[in-house]
Protein backbone atom coordinates (compact mmCIF):
# COMPACT_ATOMS: atom_id res chain seq x y z
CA UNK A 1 83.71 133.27 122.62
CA UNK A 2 82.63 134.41 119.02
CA UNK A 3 82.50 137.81 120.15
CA UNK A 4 85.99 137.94 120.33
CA UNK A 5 86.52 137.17 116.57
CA UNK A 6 86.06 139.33 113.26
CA UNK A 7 86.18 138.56 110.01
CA UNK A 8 89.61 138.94 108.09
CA UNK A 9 90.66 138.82 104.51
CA UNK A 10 90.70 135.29 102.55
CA UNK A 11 94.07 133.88 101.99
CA UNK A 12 94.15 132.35 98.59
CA UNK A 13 96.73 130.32 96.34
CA UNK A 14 97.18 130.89 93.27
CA UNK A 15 98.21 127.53 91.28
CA UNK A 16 98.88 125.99 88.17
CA UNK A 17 100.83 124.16 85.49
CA UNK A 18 103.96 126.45 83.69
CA UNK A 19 102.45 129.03 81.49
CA UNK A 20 98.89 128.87 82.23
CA UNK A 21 98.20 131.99 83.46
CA UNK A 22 98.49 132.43 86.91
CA UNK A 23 100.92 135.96 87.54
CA UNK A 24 98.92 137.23 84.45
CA UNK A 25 95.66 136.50 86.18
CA UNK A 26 97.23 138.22 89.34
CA UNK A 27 98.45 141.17 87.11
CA UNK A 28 94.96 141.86 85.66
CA UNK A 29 93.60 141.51 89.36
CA UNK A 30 95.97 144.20 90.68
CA UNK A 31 96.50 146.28 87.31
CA UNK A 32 100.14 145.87 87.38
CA UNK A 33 103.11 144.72 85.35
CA UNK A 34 104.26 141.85 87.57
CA UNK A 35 104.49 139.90 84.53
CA UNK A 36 106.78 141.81 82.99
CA UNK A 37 109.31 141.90 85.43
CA UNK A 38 109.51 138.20 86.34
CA UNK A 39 112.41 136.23 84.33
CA UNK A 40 111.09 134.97 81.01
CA UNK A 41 107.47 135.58 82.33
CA UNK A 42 107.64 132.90 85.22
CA UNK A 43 107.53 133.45 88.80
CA UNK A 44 110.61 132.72 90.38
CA UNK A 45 109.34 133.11 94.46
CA UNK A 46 106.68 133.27 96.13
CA UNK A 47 104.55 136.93 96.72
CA UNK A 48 101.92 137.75 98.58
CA UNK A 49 99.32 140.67 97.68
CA UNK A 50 96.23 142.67 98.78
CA UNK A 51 93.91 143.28 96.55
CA UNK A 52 90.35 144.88 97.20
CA UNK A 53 86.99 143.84 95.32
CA UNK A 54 83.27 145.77 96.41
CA UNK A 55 85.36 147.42 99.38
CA UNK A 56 86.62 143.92 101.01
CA UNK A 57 90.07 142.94 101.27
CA UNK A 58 91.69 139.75 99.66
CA UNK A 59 94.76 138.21 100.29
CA UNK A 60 96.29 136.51 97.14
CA UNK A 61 99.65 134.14 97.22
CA UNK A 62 101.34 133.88 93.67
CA UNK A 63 103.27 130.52 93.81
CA UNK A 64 105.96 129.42 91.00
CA UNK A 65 104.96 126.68 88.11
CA UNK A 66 107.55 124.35 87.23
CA UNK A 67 108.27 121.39 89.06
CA UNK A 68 111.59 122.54 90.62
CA UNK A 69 109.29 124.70 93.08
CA UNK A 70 106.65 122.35 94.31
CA UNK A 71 107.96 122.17 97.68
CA UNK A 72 107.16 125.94 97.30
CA UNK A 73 103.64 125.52 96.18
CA UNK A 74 103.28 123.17 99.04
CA UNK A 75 104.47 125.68 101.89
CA UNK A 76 101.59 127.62 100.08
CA UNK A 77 98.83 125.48 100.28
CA UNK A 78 99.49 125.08 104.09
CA UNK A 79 98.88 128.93 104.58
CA UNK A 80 96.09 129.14 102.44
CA UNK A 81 92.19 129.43 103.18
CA UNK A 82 91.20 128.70 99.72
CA UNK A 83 92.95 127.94 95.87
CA UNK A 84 92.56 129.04 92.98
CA UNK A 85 93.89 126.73 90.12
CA UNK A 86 94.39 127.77 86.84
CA UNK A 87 94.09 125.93 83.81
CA UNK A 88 95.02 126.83 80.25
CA UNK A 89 91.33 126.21 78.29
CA UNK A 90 93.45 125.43 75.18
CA UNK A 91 96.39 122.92 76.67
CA UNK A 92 93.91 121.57 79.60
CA UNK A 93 95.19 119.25 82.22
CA UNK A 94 99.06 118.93 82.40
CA UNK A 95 101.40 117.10 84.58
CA UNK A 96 101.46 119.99 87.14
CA UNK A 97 98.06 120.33 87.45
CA UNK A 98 98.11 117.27 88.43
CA UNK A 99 100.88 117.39 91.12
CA UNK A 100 99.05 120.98 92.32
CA UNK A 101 95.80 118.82 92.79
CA UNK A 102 98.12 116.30 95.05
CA UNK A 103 98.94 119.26 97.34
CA UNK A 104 95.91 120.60 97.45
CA UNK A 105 94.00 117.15 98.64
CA UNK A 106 97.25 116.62 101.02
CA UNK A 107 96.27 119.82 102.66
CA UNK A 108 92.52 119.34 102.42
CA UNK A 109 92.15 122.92 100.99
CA UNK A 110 89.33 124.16 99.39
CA UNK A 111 89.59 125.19 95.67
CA UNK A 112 88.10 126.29 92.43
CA UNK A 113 88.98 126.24 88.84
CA UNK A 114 89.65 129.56 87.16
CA UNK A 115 89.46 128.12 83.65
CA UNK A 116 92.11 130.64 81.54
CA UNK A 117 92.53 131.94 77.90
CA UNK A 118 89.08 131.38 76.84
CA UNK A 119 89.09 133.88 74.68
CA UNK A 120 91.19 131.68 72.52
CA UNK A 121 89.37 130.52 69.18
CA UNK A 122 91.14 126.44 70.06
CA UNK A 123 89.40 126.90 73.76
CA UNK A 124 88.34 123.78 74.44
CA UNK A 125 86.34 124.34 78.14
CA UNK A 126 84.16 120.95 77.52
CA UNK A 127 87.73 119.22 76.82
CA UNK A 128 89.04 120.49 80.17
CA UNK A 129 86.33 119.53 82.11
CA UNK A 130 86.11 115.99 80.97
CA UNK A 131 89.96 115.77 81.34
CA UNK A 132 89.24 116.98 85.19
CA UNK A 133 86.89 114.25 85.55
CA UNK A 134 89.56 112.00 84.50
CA UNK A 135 91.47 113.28 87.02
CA UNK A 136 88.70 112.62 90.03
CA UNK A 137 87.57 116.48 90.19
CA UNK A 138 84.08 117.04 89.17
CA UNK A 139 83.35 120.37 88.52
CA UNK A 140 79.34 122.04 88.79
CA UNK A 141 77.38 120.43 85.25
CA UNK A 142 79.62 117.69 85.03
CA UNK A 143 78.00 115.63 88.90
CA UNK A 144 80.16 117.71 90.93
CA UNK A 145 80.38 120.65 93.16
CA UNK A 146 83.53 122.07 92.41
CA UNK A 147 83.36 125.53 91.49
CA UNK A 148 84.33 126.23 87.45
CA UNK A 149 84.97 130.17 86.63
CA UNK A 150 85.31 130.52 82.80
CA UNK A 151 87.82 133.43 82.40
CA UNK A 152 90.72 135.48 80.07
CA UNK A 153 93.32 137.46 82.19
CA UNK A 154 94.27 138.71 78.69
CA UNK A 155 90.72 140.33 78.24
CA UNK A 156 89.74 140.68 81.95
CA UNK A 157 86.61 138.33 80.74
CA UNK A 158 85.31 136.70 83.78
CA UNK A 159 87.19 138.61 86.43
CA UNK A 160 84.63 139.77 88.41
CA UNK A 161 82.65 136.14 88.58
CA UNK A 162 85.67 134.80 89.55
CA UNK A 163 86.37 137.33 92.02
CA UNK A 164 82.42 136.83 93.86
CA UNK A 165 82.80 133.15 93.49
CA UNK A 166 86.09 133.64 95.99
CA UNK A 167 84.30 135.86 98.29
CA UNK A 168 81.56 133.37 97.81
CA UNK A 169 83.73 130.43 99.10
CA UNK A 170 85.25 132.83 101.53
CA UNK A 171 82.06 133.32 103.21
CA UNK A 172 81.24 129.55 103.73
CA UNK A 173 83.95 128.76 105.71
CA UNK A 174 83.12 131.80 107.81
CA UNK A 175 87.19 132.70 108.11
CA UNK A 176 87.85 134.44 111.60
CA UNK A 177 90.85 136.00 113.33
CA UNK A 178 90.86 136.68 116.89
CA UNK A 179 92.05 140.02 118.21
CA UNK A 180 92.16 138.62 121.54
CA UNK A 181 94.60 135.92 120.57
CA UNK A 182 98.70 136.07 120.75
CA UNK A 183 99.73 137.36 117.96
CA UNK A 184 100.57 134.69 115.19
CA UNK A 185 101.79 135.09 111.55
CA UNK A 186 103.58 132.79 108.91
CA UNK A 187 106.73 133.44 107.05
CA UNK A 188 106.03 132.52 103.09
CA UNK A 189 109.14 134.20 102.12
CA UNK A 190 112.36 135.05 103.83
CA UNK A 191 115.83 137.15 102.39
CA UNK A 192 118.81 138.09 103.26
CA UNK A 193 119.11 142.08 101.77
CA UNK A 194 123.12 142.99 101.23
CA UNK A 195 122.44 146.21 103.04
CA UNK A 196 118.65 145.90 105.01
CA UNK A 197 119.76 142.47 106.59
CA UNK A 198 117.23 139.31 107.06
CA UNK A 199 114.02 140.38 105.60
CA UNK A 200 110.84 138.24 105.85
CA UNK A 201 107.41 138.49 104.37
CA UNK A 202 104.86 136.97 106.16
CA UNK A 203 101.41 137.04 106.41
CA UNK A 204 99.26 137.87 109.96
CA UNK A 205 96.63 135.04 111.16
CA UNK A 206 96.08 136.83 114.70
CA UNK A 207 96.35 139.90 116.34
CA UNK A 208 98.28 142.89 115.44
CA UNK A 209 102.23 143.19 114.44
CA UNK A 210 103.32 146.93 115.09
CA UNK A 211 107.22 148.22 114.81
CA UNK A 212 108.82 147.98 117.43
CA UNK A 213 107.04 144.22 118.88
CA UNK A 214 109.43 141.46 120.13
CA UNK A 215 108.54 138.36 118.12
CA UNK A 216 110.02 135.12 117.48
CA UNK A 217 109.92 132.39 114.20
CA UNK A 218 111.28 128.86 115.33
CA UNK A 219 114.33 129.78 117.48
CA UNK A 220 115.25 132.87 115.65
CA UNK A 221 114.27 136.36 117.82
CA UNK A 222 114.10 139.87 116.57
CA UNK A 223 112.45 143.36 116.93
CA UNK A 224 110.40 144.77 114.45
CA UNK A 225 112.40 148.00 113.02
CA UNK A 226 110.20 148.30 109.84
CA UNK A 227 107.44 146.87 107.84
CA UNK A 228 106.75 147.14 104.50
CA UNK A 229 103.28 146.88 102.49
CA UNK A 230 103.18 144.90 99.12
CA UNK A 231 103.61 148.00 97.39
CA UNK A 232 106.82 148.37 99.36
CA UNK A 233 105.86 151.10 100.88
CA UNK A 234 106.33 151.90 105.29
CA UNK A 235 103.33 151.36 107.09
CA UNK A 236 102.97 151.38 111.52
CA UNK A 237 100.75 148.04 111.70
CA UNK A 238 99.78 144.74 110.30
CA UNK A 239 96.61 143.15 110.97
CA UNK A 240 94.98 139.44 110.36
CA UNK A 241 94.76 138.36 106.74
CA UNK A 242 97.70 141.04 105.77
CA UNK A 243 101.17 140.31 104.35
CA UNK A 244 104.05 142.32 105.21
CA UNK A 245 107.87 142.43 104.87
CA UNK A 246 109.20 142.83 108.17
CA UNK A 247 112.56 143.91 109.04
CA UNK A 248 114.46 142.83 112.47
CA UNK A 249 115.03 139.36 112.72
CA UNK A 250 118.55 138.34 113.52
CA UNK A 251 118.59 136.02 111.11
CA UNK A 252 117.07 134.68 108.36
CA UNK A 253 113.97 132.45 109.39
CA UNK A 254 113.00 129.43 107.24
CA UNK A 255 109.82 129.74 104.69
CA UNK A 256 106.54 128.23 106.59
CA UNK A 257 108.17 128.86 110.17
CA UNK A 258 105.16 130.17 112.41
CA UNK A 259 106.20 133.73 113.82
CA UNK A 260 105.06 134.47 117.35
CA UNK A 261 105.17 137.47 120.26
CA UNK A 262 108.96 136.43 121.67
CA UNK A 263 107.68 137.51 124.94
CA UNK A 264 105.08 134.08 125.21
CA UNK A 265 105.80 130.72 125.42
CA UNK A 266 106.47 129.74 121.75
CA UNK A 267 105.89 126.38 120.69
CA UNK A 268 106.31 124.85 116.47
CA UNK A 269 102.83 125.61 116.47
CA UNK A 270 102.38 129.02 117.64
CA UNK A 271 101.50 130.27 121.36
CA UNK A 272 98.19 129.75 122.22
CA UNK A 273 97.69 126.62 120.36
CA UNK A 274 98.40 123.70 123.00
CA UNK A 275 95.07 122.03 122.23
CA UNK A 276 95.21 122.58 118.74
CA UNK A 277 99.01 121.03 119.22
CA UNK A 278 97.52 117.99 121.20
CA UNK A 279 95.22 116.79 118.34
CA UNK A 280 97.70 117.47 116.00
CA UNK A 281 100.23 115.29 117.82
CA UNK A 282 97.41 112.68 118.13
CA UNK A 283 96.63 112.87 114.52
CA UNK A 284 99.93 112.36 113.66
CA UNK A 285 100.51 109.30 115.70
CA UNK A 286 97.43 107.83 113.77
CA UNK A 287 99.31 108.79 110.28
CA UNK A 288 102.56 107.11 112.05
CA UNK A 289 100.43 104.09 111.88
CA UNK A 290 99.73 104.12 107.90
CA UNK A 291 102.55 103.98 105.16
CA UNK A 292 102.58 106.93 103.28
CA UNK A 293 103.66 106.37 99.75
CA UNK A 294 104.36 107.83 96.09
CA UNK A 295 103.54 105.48 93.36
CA UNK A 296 104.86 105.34 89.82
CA UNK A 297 104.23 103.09 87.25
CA UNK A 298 104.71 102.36 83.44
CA UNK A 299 100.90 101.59 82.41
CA UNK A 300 97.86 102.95 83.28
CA UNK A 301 96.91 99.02 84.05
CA UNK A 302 99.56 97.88 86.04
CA UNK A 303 98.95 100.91 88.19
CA UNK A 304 95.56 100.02 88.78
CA UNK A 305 95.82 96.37 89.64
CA UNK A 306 98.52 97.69 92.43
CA UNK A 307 96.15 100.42 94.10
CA UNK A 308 93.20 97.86 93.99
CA UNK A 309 95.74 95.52 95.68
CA UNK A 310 96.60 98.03 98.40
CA UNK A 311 95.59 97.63 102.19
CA UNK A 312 93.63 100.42 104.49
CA UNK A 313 97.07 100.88 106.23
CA UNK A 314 98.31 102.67 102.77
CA UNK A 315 97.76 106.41 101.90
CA UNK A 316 98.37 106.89 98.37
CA UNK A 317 99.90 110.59 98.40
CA UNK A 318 100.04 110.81 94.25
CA UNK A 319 100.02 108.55 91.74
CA UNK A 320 100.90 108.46 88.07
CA UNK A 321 102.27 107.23 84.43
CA UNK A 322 105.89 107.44 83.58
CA UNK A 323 109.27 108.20 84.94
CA UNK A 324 109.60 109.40 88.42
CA UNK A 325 110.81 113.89 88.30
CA UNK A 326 111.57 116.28 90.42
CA UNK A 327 108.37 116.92 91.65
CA UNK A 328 108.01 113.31 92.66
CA UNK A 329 111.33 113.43 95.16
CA UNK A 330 109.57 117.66 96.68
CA UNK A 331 106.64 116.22 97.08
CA UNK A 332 108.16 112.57 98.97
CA UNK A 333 110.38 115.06 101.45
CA UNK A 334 107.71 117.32 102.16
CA UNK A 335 104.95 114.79 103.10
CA UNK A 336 107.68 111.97 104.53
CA UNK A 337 106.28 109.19 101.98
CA UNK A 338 107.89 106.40 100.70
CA UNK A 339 108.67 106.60 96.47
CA UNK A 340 107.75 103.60 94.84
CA UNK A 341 108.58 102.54 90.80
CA UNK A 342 107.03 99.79 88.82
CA UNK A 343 109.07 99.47 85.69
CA UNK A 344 109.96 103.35 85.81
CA UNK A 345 113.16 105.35 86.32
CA UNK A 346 113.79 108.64 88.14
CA UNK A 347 114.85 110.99 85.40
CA UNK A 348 117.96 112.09 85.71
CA UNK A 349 117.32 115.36 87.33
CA UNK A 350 114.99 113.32 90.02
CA UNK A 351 118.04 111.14 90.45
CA UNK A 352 120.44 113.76 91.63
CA UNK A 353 117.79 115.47 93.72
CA UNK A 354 116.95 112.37 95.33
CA UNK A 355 120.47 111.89 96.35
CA UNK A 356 121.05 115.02 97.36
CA UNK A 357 117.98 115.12 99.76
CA UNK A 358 118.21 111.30 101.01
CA UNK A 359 114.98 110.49 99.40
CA UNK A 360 114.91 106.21 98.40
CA UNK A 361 112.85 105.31 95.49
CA UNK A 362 111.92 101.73 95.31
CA UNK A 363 112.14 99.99 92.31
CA UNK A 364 110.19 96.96 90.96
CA UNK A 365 109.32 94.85 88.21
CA UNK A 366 107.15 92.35 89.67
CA UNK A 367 103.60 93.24 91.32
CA UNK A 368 103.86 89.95 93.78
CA UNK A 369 107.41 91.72 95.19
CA UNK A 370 106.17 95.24 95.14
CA UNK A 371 103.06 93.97 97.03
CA UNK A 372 104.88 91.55 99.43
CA UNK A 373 107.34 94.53 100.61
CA UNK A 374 104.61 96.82 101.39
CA UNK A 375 102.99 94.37 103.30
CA UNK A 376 106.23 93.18 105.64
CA UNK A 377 106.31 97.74 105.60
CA UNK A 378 102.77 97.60 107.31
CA UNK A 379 103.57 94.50 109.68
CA UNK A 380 106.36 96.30 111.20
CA UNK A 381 104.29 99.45 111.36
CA UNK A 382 101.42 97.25 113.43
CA UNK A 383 103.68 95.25 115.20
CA UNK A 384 107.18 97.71 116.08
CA UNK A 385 107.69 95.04 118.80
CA UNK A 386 107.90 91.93 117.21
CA UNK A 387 110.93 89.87 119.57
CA UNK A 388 114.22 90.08 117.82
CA UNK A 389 117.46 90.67 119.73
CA UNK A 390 120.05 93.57 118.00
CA UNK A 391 122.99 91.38 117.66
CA UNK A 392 125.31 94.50 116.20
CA UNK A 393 124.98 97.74 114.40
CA UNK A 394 126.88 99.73 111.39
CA UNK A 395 126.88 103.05 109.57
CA UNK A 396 127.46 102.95 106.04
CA UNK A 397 130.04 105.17 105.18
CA UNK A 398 130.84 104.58 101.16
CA UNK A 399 129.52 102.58 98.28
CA UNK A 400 131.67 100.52 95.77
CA UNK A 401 131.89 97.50 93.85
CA UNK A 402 134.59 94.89 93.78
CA UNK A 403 134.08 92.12 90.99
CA UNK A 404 130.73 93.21 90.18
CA UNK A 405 129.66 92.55 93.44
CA UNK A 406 128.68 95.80 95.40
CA UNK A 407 130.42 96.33 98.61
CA UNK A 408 128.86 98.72 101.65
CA UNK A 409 132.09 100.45 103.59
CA UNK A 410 130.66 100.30 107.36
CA UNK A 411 131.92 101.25 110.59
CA UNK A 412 130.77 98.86 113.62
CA UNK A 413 129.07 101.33 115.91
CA UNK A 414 127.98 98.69 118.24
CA UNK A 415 128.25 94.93 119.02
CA UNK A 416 129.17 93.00 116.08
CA UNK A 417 128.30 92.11 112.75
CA UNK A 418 128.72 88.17 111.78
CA UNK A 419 128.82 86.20 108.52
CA UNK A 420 125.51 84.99 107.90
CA UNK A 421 123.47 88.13 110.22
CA UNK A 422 120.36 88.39 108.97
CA UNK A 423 119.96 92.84 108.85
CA UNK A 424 117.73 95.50 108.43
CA UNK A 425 118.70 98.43 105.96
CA UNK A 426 116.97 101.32 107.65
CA UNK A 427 117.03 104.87 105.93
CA UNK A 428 115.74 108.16 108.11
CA UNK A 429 114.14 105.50 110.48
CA UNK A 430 112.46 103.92 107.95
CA UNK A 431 113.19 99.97 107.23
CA UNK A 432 113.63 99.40 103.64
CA UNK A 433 114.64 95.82 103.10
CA UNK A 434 116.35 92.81 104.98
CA UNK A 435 119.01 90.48 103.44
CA UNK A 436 121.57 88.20 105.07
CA UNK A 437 125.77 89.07 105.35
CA UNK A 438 127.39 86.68 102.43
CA UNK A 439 131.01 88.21 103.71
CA UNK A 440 133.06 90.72 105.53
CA UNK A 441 136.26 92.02 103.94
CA UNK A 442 138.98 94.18 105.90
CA UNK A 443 140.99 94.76 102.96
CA UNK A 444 142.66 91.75 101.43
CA UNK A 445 141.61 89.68 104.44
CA UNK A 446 138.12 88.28 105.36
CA UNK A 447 136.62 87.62 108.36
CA UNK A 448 134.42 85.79 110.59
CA UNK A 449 132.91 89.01 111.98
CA UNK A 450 133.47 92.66 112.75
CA UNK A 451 133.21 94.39 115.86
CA UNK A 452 132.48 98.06 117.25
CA UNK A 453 135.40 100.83 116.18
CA UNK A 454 135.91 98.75 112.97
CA UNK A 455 135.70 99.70 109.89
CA UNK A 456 135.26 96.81 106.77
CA UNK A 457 133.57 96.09 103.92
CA UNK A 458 130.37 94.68 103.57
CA UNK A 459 128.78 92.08 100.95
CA UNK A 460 125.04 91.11 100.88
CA UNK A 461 123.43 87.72 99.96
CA UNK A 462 120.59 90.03 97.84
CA UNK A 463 120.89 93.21 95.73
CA UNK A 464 119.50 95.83 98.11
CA UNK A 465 120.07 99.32 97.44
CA UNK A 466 121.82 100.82 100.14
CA UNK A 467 123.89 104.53 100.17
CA UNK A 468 126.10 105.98 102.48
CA UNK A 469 124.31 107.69 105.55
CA UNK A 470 122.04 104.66 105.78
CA UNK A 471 122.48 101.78 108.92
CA UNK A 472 122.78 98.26 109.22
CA UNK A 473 121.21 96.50 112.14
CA UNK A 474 121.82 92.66 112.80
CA UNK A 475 119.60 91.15 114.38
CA UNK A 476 118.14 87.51 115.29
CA UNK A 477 114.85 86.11 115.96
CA UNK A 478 113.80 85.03 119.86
């Protein structure tokens, strides 16, 4: 079977906290001005480059900084063979080297530390290795393994060691494409061009992408009419480990969609895969079985008497001090975890996001609650049959407060809803909370119960924090 296979460029990442380095790394790499032309100096999409070091071929993916893009950086770390993740030697570990270290573990890639601006007379390497070490990555002389390249994109110091040390890497995970395969690619970045049409850049894992193929991402279709280097300039082919802006898709396919030959079966994970699918789908019917969450906290002690307090059945995505951002709501949608807040507020940014994209963050100021809820979370995760009988239930439609007391608007989708019901508030198919009906209100007049086609307000016996687009079930126990 190995005959069939050839080596094929590395696919690396490129990551980092705001201003660290990482497009002016990439610019020294490729001796261009990519710097120059981004807005204000920061990368504003994702772009994917070849570069070529002792006559082999590397494949580099330059993802933005700030927090508003880490759903970005994590389509990129799902593409990638290996990161690279730079770090200011001056301002060491920041917030968003943190979070890129969350996305990195979630994807189990392998990475190194390209250690940046040493050339700096504050550079402080010893500083940002300890701080690393705080952060659970050990890097070589300080009782780890991880890989620790010393470097100045300014000066080009270090370049080439950092360079061999990705080839290095490269090498031990003995990447492979098959020629023999169907031809399979990822889209990392996708357009819409006022006068080209829908333009996507992806990069090839398999096989060969010539103009004129059929191909397919997700349910869009197309024909290849032109392909584009990362110079920009025409070329007839694409092969494994190359990215390329192709042209002929009917419409605009979504970042991280796999991209397949239209004329074979096409599945969400490629033709060709259906074993590869199987243990995936197996996998993920393990993960159904653990509760996923985000966790937030005011003090570095409170955090850890909650983790130590934590069952097997709970992956800890991320952790942290302070107020719940941005990057906390990305990183909840794109790995389907649960947000929880001890004593901590979303910032105000967070807040809006979070509404926008449905995301629930769970507040607390008691351990004993926070660590109750998780546990009934992990019961009905173990146990999704435990005997109740669905007595009736509602849609929330709107959100408002009459007297101080907060009112759900519902509509009755089916059965009925009666005073005293004991629910469950259920978000995207998750169950956040139960509480009891205290009252029904159908404008001035209150009643015993509401049935399916009405529409009436709701008042619970608890605060629970429901929003519109979220359902009520009523239910008892048998």
């Amino acid at each position: 079977m190995t005959k069939n296979k050839s080596s094929r460029p590395p696919i690396i990442t490129i990551m980092g906290h705001i201003d660290h380095g990482k497009t002016t790394l990439l610019d020294a790499l490729r001796q261009t001005s990519i710097a120059q032309k981004e807005s204000g100096g920061i990368t504003q999409h994702i772009g994917a480059y070849q570069l070529e070091h002792k006559k082999r071929k590397l494949t580099f993916i330059d993802t933005p900084g700030h927090a508003a893009f880490a759903a970005m950086r994590s389509r990129g770390v799902k593409v990638t063979d290996l990161v690279v993740l730079v770090i200011d030697a001056v301002e060491s570990v920041k917030p968003q080297t943190k979070e890129c270290l969350d996305h990195i573990n979630n994807a189990k890639a392998p990475f190194l530390i390209a250690l940046n601006k040493i050339d700096l007379p504050n550079a402080s390497p010893d500083i940002v290795k300890k701080d690393l070490a705080d952060a659970g990555v050990l890097v070589e002389g300080y009782g780890g393994d991880i890989v620790c390249v010393e470097i100045s994109a300014k000066t080009k110091k270090g370049l080439d060691q950092l360079l061999e040390m990705i080839l290095l890497l490269a090498d031990m995970q003995q990447i492979k494409a098959n020629p023999k395969k169907p031809f399979e690619a990822v889209v990392i970045e996708s357009s819409l061009d006022q006068r080209k049409g829908p333009l996507a850049t992806i990069i090839v894992k398999n096989n060969t992408l010539k103009i004129g193929d059929n191909i397919q991402a997700g349910s869009i279709t197309g024909k290849v009419k032109a392909l584009f280097d990362h110079n920009n300039q025409l070329i007839k082919k694409a092969i494994p480990g190359q990215p390329v802006q192709v042209l002929g898709f009917k419409k605009v396919p979504a970042v991280g969609t796999i991209v397949t030959d239209s004329e074979l079966p096409w599945s969400s994970e490629g033709a060709g895969h259906s074993e590869q699918s199987k243990e995936k789908s197996d996998l993920n019917k393990k993960s159904d079985l653990k509760l996923k969450i985000i966790l937030k906290a005011d003090v570095t002690g409170t955090l850890e008497a909650i983790t130590q307090n934590l069952g097997d059945e709970v992956i800890i995505i991320s952790q942290g001090i302070g107020n719940i951002t941005e990057s906390d709501i990305l990183l909840a949608q794109s790995t389907k975890a649960q947000i929880i807040a001890f004593r901590v507020e979303p910032t105000s940014a967070a807040a809006k996001l979070a509404d926008i994209e449905s995301i629930f963050i769970q507040k607390y100021s008691l351990i004993h609650d926070l660590l109750e809820d998780i546990q009934q979370q992990i019961l009905k995760l173990l146990e999704p049959t435990i005997d109740e009988e669905i007595l009736g239930e509602a849609k929330i439609i709107a959100q408002f407060t009459v007297k101080g007391t907060p009112i759900a608007g519902c509509q009755v989708t089916s059965g009925k809803l009666t005073k005293g019901n004991t629910i469950h508030l259920i978000r995207n198919k998750n169950q956040l909370s139960d509480s009891k009906i205290k009252s029904i209100h159908q404008e001035k007049e209150i009643l015993a119960q509401a049935k399916k086609g009405q529409e009436c307000g709701i008042a619970f016996n608890t605060d629970i924090n429901f929003m519109p687009k979220d359902k009520i079930i009523a239910y008892k126990k048998i």
